[in-house]
N, C-alpha and C. Protein backbone atom coordinates (compact mmCIF):
# COMPACT_ATOMS: atom_id res chain seq x y z
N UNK A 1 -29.79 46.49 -75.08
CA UNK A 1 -29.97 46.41 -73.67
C UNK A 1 -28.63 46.49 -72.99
N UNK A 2 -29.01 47.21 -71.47
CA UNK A 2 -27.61 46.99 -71.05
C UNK A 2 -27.44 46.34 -70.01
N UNK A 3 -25.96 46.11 -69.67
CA UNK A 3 -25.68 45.30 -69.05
C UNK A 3 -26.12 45.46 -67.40
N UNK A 4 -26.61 44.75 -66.61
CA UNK A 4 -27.17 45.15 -65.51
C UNK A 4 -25.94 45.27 -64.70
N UNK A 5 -24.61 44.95 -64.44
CA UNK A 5 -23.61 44.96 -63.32
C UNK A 5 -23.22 46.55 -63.98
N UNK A 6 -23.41 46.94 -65.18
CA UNK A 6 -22.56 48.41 -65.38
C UNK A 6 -23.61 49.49 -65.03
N UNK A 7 -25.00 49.21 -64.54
CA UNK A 7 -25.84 50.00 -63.90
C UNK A 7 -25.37 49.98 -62.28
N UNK A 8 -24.85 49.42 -61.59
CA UNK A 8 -25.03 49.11 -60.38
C UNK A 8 -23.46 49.59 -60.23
N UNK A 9 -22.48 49.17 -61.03
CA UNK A 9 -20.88 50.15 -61.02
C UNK A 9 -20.56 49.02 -60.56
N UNK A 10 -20.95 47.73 -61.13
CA UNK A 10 -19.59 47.04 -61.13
C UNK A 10 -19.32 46.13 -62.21
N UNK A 11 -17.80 46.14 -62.00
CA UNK A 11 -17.16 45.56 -63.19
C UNK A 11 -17.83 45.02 -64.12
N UNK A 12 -17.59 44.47 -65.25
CA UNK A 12 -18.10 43.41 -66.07
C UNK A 12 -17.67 41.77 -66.03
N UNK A 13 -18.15 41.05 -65.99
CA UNK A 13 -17.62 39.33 -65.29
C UNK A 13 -16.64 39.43 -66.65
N UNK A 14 -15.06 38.79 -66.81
CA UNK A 14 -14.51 38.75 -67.67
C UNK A 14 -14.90 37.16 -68.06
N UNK A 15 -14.56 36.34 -69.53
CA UNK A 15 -14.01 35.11 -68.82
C UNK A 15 -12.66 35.09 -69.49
N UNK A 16 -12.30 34.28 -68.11
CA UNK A 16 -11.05 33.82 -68.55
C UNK A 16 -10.56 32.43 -68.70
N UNK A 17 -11.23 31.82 -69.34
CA UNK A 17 -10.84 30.30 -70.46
C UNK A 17 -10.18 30.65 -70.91
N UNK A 18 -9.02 29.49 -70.70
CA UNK A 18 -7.46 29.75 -71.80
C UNK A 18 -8.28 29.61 -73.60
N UNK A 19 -7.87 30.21 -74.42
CA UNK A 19 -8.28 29.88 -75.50
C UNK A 19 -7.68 28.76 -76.59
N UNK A 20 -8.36 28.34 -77.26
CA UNK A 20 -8.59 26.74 -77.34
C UNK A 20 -6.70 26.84 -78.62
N UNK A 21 -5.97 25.51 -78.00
CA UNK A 21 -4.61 25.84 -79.46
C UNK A 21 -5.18 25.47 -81.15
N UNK A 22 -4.75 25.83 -81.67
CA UNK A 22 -5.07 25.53 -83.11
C UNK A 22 -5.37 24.39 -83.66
N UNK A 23 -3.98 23.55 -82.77
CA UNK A 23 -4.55 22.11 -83.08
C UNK A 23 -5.60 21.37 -82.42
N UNK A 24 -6.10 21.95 -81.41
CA UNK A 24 -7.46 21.12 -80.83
C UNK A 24 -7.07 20.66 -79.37
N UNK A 25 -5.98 20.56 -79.32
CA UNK A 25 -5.15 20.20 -77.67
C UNK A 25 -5.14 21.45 -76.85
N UNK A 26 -5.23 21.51 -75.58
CA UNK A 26 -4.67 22.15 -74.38
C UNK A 26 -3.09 21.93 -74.31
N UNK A 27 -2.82 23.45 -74.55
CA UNK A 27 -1.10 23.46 -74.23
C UNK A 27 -1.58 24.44 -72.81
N UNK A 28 -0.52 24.02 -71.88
CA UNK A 28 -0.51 24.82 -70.15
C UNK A 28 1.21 25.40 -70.24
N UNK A 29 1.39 26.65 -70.14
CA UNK A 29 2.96 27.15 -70.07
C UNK A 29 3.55 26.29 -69.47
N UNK A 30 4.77 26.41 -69.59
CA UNK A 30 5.83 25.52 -68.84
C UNK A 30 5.77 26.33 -66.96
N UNK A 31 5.49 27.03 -66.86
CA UNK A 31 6.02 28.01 -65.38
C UNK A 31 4.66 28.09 -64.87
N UNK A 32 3.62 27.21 -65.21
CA UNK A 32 2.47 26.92 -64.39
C UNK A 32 2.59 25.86 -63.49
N UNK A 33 2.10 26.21 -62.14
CA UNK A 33 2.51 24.71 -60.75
C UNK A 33 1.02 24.65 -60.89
N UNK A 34 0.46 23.74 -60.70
CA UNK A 34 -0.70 22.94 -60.34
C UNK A 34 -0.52 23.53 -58.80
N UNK A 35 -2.00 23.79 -58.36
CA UNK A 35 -1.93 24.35 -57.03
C UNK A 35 -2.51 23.28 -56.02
N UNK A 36 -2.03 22.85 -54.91
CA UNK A 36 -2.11 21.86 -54.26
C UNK A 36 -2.59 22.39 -53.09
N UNK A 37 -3.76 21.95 -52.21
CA UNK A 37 -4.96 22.29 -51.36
C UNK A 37 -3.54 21.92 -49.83
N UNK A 38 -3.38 23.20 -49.57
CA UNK A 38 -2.48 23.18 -48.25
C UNK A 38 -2.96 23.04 -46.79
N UNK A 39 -4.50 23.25 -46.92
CA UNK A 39 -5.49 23.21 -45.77
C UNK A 39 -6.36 22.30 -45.50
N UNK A 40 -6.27 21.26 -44.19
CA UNK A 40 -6.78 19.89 -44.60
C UNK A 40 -8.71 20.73 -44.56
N UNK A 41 -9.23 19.77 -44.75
CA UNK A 41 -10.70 20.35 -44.98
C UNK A 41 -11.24 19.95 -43.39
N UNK A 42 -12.84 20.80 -43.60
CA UNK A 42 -13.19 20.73 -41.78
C UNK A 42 -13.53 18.86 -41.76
N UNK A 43 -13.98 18.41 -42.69
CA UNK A 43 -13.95 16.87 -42.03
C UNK A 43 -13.25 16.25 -42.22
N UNK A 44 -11.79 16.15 -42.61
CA UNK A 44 -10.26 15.83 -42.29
C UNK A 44 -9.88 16.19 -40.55
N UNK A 45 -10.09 17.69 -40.29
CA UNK A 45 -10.16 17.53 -38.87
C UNK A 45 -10.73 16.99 -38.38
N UNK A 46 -11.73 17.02 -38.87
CA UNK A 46 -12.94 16.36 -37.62
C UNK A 46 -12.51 15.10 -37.09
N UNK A 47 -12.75 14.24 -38.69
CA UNK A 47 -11.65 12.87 -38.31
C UNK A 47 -10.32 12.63 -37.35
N UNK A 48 -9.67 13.44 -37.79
CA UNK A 48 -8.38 13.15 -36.81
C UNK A 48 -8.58 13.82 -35.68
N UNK A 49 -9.60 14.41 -35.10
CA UNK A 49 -9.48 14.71 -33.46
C UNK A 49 -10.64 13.72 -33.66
N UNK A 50 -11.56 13.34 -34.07
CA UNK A 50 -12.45 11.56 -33.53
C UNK A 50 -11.30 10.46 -33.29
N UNK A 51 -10.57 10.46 -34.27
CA UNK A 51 -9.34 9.69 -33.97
C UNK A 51 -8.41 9.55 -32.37
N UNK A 52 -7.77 11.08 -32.74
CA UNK A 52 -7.08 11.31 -31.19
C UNK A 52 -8.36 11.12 -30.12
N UNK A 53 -9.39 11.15 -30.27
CA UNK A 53 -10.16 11.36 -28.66
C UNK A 53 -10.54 9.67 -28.66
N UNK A 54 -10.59 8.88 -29.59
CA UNK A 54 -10.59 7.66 -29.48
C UNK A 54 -9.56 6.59 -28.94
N UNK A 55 -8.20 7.46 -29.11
CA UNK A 55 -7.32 6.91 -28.87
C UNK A 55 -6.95 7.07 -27.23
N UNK A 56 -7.74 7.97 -27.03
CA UNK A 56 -7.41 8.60 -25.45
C UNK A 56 -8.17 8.24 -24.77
N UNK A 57 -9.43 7.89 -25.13
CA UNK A 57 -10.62 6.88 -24.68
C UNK A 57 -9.68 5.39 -24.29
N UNK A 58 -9.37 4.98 -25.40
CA UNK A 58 -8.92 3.57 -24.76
C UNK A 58 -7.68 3.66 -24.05
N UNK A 59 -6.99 4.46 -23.97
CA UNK A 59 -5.76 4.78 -23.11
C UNK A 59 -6.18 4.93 -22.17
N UNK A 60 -7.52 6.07 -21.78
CA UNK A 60 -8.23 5.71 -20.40
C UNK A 60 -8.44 4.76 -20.18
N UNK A 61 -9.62 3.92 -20.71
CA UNK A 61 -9.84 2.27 -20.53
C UNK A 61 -9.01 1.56 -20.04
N UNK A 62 -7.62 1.65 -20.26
CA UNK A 62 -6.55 0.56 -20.05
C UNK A 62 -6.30 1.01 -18.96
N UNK A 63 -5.77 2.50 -18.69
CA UNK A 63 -5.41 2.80 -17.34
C UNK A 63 -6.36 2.60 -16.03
N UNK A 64 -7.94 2.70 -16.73
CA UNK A 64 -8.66 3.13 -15.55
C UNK A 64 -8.94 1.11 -15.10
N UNK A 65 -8.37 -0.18 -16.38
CA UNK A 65 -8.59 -1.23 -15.63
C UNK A 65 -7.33 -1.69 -15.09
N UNK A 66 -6.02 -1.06 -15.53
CA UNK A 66 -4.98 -1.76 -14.71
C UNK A 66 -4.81 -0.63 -13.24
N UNK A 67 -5.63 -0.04 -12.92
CA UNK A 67 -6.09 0.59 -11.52
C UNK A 67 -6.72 -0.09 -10.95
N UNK A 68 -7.65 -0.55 -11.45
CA UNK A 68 -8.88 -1.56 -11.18
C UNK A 68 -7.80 -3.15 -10.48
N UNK A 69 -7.27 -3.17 -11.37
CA UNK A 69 -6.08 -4.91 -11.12
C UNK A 69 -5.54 -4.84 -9.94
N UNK A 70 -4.72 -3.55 -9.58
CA UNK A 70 -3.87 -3.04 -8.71
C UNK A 70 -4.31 -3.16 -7.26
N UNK A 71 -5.46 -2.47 -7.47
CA UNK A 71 -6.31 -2.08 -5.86
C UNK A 71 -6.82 -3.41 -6.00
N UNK A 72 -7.15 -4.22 -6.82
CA UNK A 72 -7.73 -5.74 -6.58
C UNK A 72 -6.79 -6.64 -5.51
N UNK A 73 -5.55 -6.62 -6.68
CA UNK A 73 -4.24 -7.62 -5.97
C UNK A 73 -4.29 -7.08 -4.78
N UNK A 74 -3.84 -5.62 -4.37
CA UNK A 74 -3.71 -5.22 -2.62
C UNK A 74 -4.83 -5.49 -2.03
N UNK A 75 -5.71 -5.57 -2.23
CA UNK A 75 -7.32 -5.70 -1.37
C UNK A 75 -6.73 -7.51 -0.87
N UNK A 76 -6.41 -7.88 -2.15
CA UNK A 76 -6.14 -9.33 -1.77
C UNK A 76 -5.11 -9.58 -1.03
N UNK A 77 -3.90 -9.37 -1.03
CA UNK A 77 -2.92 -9.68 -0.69
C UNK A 77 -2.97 -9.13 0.98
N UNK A 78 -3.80 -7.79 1.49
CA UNK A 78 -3.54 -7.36 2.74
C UNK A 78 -4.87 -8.64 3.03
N UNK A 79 -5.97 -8.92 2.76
CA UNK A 79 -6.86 -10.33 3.37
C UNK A 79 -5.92 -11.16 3.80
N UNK A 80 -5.06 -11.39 2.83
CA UNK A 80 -4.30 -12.79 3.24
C UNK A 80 -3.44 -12.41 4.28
N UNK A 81 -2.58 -11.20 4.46
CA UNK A 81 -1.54 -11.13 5.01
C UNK A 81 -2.47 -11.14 6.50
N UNK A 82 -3.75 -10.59 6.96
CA UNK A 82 -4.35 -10.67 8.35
C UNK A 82 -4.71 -12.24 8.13
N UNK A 83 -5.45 -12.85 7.34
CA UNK A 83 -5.33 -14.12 7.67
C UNK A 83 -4.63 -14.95 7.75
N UNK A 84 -3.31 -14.61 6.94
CA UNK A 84 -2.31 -15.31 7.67
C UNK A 84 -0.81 -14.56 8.21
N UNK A 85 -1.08 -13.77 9.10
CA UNK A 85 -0.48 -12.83 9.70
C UNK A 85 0.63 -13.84 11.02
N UNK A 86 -0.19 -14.53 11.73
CA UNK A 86 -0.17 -15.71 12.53
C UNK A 86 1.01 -17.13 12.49
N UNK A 87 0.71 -17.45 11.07
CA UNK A 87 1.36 -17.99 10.33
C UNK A 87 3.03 -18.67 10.84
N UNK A 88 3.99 -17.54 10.88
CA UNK A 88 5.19 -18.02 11.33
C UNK A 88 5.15 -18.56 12.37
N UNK A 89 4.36 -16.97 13.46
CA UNK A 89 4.99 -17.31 14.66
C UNK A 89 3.76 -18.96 15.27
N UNK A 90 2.77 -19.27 14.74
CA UNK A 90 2.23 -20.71 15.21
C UNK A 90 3.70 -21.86 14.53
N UNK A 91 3.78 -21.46 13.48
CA UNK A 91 5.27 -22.88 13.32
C UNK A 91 5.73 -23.25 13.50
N UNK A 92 6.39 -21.46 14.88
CA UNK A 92 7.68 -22.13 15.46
C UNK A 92 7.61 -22.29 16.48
N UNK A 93 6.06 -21.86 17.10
CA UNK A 93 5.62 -22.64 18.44
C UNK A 93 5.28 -24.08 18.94
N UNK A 94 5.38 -24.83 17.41
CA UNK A 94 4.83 -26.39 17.06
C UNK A 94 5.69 -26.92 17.74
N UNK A 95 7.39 -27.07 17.60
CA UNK A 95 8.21 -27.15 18.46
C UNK A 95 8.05 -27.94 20.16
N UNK A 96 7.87 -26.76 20.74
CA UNK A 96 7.37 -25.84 22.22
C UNK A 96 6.31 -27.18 22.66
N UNK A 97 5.49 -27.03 21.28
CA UNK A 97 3.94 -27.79 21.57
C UNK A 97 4.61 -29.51 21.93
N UNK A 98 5.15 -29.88 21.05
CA UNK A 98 6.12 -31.76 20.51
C UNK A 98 6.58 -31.89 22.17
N UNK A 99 7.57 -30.73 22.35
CA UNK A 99 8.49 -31.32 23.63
C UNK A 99 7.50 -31.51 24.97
N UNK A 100 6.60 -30.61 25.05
CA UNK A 100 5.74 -30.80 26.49
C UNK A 100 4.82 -32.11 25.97
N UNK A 101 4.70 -32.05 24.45
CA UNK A 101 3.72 -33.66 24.59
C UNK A 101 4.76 -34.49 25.11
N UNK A 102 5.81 -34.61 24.60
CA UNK A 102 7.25 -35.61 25.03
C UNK A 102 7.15 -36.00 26.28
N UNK A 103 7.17 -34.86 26.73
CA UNK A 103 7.34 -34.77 28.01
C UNK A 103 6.32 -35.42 28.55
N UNK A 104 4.95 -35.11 29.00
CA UNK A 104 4.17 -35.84 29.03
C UNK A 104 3.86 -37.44 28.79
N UNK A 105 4.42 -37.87 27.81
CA UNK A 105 4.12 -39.09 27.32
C UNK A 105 5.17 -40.07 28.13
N UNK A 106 5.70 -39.50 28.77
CA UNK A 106 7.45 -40.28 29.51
C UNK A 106 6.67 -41.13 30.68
N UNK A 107 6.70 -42.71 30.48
CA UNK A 107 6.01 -42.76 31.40
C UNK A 107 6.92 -43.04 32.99
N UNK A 108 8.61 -43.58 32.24
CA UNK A 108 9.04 -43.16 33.96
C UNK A 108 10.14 -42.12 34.02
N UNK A 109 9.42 -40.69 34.07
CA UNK A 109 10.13 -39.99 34.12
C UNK A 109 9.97 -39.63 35.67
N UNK A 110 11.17 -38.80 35.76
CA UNK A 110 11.71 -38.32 37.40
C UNK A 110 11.68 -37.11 37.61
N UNK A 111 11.70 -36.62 38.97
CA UNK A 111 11.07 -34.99 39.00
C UNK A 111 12.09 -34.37 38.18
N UNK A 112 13.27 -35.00 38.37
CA UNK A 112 15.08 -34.19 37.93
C UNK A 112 14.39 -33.87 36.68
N UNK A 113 13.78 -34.97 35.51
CA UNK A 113 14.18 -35.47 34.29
C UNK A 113 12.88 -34.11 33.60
N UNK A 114 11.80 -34.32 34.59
CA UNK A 114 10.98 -33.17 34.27
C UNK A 114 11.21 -31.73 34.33
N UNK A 115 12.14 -31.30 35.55
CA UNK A 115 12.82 -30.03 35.43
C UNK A 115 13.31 -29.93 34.48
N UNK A 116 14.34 -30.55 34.01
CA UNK A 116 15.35 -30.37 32.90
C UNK A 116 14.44 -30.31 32.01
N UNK A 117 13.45 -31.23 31.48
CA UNK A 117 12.56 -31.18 30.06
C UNK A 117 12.03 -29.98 30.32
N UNK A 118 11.36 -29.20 31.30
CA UNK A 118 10.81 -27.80 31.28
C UNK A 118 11.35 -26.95 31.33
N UNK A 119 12.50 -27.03 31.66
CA UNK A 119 13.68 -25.64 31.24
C UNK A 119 14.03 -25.58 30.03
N UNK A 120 14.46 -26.80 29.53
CA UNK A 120 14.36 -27.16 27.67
C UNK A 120 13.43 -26.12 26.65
N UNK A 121 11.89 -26.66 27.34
CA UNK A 121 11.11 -26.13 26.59
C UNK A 121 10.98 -24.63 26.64
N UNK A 122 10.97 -24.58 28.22
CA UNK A 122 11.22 -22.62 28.41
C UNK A 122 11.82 -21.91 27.41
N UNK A 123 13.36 -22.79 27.33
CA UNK A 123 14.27 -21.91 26.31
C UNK A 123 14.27 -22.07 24.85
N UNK A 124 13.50 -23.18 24.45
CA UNK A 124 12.60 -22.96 23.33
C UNK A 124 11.53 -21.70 23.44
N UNK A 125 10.67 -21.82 24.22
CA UNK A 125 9.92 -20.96 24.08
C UNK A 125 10.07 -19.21 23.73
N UNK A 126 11.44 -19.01 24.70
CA UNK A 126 12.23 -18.03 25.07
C UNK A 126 12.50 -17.72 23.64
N UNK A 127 13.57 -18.60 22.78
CA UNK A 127 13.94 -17.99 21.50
C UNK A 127 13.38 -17.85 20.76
N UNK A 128 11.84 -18.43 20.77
CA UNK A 128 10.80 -18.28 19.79
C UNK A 128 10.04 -16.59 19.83
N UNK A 129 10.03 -16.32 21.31
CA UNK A 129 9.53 -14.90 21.58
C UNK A 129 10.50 -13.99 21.17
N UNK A 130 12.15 -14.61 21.30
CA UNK A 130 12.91 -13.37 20.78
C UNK A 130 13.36 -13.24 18.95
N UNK A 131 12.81 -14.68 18.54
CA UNK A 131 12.38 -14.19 16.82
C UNK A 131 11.88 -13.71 16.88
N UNK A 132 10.24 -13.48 17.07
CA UNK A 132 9.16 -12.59 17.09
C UNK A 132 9.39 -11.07 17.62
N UNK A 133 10.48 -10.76 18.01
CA UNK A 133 10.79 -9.72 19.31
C UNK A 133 9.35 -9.24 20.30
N UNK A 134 9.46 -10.06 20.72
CA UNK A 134 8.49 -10.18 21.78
C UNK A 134 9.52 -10.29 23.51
N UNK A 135 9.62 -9.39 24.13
CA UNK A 135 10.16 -8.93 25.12
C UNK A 135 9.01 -9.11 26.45
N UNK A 136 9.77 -9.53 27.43
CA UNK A 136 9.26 -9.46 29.05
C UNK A 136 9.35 -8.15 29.95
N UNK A 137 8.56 -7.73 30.65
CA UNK A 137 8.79 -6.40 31.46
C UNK A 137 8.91 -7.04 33.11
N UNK A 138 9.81 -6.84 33.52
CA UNK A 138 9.79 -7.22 34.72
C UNK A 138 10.22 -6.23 35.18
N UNK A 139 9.66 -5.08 35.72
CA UNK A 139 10.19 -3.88 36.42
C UNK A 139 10.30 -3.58 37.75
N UNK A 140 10.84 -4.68 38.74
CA UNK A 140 11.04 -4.77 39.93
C UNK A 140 12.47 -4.04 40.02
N UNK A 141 12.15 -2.79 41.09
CA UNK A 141 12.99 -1.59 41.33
C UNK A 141 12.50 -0.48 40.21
N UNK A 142 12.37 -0.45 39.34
CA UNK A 142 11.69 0.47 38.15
C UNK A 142 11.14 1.74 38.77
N UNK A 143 10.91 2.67 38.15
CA UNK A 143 9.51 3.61 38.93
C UNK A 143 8.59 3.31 37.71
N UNK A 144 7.76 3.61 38.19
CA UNK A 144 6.43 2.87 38.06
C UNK A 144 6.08 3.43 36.54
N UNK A 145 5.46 2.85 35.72
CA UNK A 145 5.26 3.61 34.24
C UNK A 145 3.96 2.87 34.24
N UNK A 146 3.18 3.97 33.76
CA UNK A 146 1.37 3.20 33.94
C UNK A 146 1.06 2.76 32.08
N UNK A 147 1.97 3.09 31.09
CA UNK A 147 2.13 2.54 29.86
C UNK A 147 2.73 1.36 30.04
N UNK A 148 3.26 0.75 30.54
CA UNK A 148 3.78 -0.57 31.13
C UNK A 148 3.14 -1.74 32.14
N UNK A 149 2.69 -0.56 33.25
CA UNK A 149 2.76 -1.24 34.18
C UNK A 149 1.47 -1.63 34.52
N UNK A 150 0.64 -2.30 35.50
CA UNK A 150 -0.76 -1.92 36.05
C UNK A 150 -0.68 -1.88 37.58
N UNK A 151 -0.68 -1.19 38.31
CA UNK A 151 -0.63 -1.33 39.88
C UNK A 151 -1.95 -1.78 40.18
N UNK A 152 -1.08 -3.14 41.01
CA UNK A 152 -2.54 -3.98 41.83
C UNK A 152 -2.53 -3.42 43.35
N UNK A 153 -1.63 -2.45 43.77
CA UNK A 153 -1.96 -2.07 45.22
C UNK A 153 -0.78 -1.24 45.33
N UNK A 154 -0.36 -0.89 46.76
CA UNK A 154 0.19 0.33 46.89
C UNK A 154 0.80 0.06 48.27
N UNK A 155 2.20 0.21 48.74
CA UNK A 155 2.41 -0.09 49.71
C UNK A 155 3.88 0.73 50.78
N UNK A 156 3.43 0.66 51.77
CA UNK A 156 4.38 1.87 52.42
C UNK A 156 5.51 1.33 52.30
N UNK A 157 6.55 2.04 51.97
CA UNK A 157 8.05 1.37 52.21
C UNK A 157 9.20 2.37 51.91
N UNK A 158 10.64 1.73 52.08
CA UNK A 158 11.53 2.86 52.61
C UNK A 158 11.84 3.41 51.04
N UNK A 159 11.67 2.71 49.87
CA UNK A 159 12.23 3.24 48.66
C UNK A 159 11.52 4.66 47.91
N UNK A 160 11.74 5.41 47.25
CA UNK A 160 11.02 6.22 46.68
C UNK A 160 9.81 5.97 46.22
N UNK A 161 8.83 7.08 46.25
CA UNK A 161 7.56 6.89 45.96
C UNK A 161 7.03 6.67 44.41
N UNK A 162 6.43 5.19 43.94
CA UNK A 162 6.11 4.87 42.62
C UNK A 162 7.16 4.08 42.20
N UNK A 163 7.68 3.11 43.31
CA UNK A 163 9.03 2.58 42.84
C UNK A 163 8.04 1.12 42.59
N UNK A 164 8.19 0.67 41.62
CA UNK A 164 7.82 -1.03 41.87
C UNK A 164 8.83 -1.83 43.00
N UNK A 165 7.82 -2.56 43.34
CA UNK A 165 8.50 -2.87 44.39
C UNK A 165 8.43 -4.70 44.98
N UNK A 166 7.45 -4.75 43.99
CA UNK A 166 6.68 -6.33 43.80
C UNK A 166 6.31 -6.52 42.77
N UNK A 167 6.42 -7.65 41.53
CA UNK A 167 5.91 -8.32 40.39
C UNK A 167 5.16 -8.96 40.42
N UNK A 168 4.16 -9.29 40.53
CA UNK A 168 3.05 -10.65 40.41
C UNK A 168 2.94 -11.13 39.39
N UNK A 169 2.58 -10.38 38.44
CA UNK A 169 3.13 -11.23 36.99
C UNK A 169 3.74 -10.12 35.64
N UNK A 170 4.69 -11.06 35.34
CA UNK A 170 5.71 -10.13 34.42
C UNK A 170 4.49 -9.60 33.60
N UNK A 171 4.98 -8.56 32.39
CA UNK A 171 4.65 -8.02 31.40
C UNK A 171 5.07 -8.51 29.85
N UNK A 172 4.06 -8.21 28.65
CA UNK A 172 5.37 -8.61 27.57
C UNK A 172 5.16 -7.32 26.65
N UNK A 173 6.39 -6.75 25.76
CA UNK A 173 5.58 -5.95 24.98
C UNK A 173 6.02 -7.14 23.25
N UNK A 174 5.47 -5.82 21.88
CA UNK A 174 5.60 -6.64 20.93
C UNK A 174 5.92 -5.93 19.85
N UNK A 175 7.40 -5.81 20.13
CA UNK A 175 7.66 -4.63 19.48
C UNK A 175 8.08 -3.28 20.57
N UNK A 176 7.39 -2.31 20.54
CA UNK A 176 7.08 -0.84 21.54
C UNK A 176 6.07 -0.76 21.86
N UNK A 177 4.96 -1.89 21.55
CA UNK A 177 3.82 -2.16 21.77
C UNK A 177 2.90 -3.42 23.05
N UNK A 178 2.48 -2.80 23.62
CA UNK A 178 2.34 -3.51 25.36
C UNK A 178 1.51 -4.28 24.99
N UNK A 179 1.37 -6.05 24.83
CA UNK A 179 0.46 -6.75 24.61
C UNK A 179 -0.05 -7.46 25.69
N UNK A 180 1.00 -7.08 26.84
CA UNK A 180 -0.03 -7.56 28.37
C UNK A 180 1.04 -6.59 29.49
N UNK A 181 0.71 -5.25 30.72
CA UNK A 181 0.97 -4.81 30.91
C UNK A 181 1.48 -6.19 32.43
N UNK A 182 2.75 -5.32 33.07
CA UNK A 182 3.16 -5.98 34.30
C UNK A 182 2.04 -5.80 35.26
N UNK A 183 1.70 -6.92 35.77
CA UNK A 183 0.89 -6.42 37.67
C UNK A 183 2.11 -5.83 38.56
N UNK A 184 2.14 -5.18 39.31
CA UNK A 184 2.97 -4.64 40.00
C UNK A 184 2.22 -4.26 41.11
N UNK A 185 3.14 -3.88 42.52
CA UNK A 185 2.93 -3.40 43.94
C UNK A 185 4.03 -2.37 43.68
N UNK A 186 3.52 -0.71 43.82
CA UNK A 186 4.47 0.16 44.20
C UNK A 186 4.41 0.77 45.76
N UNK A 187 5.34 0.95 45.62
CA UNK A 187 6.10 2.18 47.19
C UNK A 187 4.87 3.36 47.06
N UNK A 188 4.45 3.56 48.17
CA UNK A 188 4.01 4.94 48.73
C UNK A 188 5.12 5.56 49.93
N UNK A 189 4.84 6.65 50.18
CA UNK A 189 5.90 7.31 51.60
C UNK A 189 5.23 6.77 52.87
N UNK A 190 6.13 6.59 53.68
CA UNK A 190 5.52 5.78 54.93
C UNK A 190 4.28 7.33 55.85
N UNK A 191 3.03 7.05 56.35
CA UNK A 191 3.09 7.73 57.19
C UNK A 191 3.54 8.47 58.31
N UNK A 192 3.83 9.79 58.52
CA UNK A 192 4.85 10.28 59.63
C UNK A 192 3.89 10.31 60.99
């Protein structure tokens, strides 16, 4: 019979088993290397990118809760800073508050003794607004600024037109910021 691969035209399978040594042992040449697998296998990869994507998982985790901490503390810290925003400037008004009780409590005090105690306190009060920079608008002679000012009336007279010309009650700002505008009376042109 013949061989079925030499009908079809191909080769014949050789083998190639080293053949056995005389004495019964495997001798291997000296100039044979043992061949060593240079390509990790597909579930060696697999593993080490489960690995790396695990590792990047919790690297997210950590980042996405010390984000979480961050916006916590500021959420907190701006609450407190409006609730206690107030804070200084009531402290150093406590002051201000002591001397007019003082004052008050005097039982023989004299008109003199009361002027003087209320000018006292004024200029307490005074340096307390200029820690805070909290400024007065008194724009008598000024021309008129309606970011400043509020006109309570309008009145003929010899100065230029929109001149303040009367204060009724000062202004303060707080900062560049108007937290009570001046009342004012400006100049109109006289009728001819």
């Amino acid at each position: 019979m013949q061989d079925p691969n030499r009908e079809l035209g191909r080769p014949e399978a050789v083998n190639i088993e080293p053949a056995a040594s005389p004495t019964g042992t495997e001798q291997r040449p000296a100039t044979e290397v043992p061949q060593v697998e240079t390509t990790p296998s597909l579930e060696q990869l697999l593993r080490q990118a489960e690995l790396a994507a695990q590792e990047h998982h919790d690297a997210w985790l950590r980042a996405k809760a010390e984000t979480e901490n961050v916006r916590k503390r500021a959420q907190a810290e701006v609450a407190s800073a409006h609730k206690y925003a107030i804070d200084r400037f009531a402290g150093a008004l406590l002051p201000v508050k002591d001397s007019l009780e003082a004052a008050l409590g005097t039982e023989t005090a004299t008109v003199e003794s009361f002027k003087t105690g209320v000018d006292l306190t004024l200029r307490q009060l005074s340096a307390v607004f200029s820690q805070f920079n909290i400024a007065e608008v008194h724009p008598l002679g000024e021309k008129f600024d309606p970011h400043k000012h509020q006109a309570m009336s309008a009145m003929e007279s010899d100065q230029a037109p929109n001149t303040v010309i009367a204060v009724m009650q000062k202004g303060y700002l707080l900062g560049d910021r108007v937290i009570r505008p001046a009342l004012v009376s400006v100049s109109k042109a006289k009728d001819s």
